[in-house]
C-alpha atoms as a PDB file:
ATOM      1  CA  UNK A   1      -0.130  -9.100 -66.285  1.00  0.00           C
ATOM      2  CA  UNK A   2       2.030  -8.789 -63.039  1.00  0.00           C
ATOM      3  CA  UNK A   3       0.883  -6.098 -60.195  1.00  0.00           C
ATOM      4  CA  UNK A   4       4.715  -5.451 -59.833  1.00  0.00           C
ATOM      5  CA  UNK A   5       5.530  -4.439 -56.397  1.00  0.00           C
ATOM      6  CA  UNK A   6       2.150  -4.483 -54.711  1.00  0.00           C
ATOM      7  CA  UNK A   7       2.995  -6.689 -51.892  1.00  0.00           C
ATOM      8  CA  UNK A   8       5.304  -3.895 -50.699  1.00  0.00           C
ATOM      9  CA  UNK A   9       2.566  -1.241 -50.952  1.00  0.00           C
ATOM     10  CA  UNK A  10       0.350  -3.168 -48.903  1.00  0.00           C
ATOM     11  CA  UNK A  11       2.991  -4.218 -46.099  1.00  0.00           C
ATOM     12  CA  UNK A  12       3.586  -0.537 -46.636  1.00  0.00           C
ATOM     13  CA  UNK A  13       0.597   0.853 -45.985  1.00  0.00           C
ATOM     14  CA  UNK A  14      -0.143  -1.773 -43.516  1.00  0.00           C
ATOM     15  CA  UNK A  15       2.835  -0.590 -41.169  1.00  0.00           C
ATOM     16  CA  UNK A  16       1.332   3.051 -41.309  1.00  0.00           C
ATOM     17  CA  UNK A  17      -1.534   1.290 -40.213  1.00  0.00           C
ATOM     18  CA  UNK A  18       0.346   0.212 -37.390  1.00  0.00           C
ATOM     19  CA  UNK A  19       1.631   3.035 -36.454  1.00  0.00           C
ATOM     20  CA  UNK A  20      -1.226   5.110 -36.196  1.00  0.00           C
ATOM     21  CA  UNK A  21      -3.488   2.709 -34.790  1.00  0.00           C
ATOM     22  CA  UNK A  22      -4.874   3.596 -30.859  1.00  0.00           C
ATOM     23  CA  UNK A  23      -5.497   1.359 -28.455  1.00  0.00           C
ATOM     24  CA  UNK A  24      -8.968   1.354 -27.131  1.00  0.00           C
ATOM     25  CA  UNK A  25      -8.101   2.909 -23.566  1.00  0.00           C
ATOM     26  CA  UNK A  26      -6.375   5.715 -25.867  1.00  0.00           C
ATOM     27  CA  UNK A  27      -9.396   6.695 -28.078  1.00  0.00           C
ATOM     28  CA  UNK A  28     -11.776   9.789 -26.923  1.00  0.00           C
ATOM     29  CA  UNK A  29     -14.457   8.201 -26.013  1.00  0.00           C
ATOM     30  CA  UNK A  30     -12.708   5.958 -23.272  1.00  0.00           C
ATOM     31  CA  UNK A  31     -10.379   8.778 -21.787  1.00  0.00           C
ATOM     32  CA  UNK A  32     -10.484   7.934 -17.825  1.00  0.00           C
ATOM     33  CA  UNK A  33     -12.703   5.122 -17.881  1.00  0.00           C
ATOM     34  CA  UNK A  34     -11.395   1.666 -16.817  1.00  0.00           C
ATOM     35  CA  UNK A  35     -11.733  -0.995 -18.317  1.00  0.00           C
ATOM     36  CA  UNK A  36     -14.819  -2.224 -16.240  1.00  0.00           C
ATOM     37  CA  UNK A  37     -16.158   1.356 -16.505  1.00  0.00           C
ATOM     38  CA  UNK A  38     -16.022   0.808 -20.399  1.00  0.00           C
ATOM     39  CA  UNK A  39     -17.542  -2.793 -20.373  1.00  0.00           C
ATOM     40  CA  UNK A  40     -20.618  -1.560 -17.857  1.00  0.00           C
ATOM     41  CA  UNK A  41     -20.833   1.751 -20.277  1.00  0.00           C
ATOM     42  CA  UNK A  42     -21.291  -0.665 -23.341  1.00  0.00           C
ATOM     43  CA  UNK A  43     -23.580  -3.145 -21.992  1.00  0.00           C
ATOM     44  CA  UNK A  44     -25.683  -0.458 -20.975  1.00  0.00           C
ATOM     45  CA  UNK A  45     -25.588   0.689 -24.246  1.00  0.00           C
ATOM     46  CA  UNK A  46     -26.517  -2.368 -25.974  1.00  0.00           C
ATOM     47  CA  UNK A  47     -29.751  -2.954 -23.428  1.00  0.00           C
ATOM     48  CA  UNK A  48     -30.932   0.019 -24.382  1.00  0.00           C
ATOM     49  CA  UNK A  49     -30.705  -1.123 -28.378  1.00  0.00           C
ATOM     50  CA  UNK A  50     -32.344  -4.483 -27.381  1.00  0.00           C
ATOM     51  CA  UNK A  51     -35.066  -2.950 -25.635  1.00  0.00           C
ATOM     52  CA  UNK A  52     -35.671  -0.154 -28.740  1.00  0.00           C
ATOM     53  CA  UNK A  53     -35.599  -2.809 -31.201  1.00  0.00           C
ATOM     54  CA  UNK A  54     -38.206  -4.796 -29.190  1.00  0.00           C
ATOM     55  CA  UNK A  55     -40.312  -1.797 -28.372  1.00  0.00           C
ATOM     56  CA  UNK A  56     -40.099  -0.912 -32.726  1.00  0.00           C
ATOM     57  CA  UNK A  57     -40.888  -4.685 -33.264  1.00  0.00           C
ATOM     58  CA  UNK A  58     -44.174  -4.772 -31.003  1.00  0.00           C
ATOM     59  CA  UNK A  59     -45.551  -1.429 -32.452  1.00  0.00           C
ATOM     60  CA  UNK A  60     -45.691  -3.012 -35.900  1.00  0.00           C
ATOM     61  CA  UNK A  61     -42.229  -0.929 -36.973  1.00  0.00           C
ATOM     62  CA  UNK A  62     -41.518  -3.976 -38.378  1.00  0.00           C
ATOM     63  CA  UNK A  63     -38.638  -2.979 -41.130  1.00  0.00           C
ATOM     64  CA  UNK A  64     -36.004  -4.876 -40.060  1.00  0.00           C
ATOM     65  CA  UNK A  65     -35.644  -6.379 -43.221  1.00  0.00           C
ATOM     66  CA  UNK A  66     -35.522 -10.154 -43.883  1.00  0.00           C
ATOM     67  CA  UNK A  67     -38.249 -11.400 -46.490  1.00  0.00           C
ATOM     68  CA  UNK A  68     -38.001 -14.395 -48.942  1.00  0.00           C
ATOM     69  CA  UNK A  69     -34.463 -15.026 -50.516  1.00  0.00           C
END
């Protein structure tokens, strides 16, 4: 059984892709921010995770998953 002409869907939908793709300084979130605004902005961000997932981990939150494969 052949797919027929799926390769052309896919390099079909693939330029649509393309087209309507944004570039990062484009997107919502990042309107006027440079680009060293943005990195300070996200490593803020991800502190503030770390420190939440250490603060869970040390009051016995502990659900993180893992366990014995």
């Amino acid at each position: 059984m052949t797919r027929g002409n799926q390769r052309d869907l896919v390099r079909a939908k693939a330029m649509k892709k393309e087209k309507s793709g944004k570039s990062a300084s484009d997107q919502d979130g990042n309107k006027g921010l440079t680009l060293e605004q943005r990195k300070q902005r996200d490593a803020d961000r991800m502190r503030e995770k770390q420190l939440k997932k250490i603060q869970d981990k040390e009051a016995g939150g502990g659900g993180g998953g893992g366990g014995n494969k």
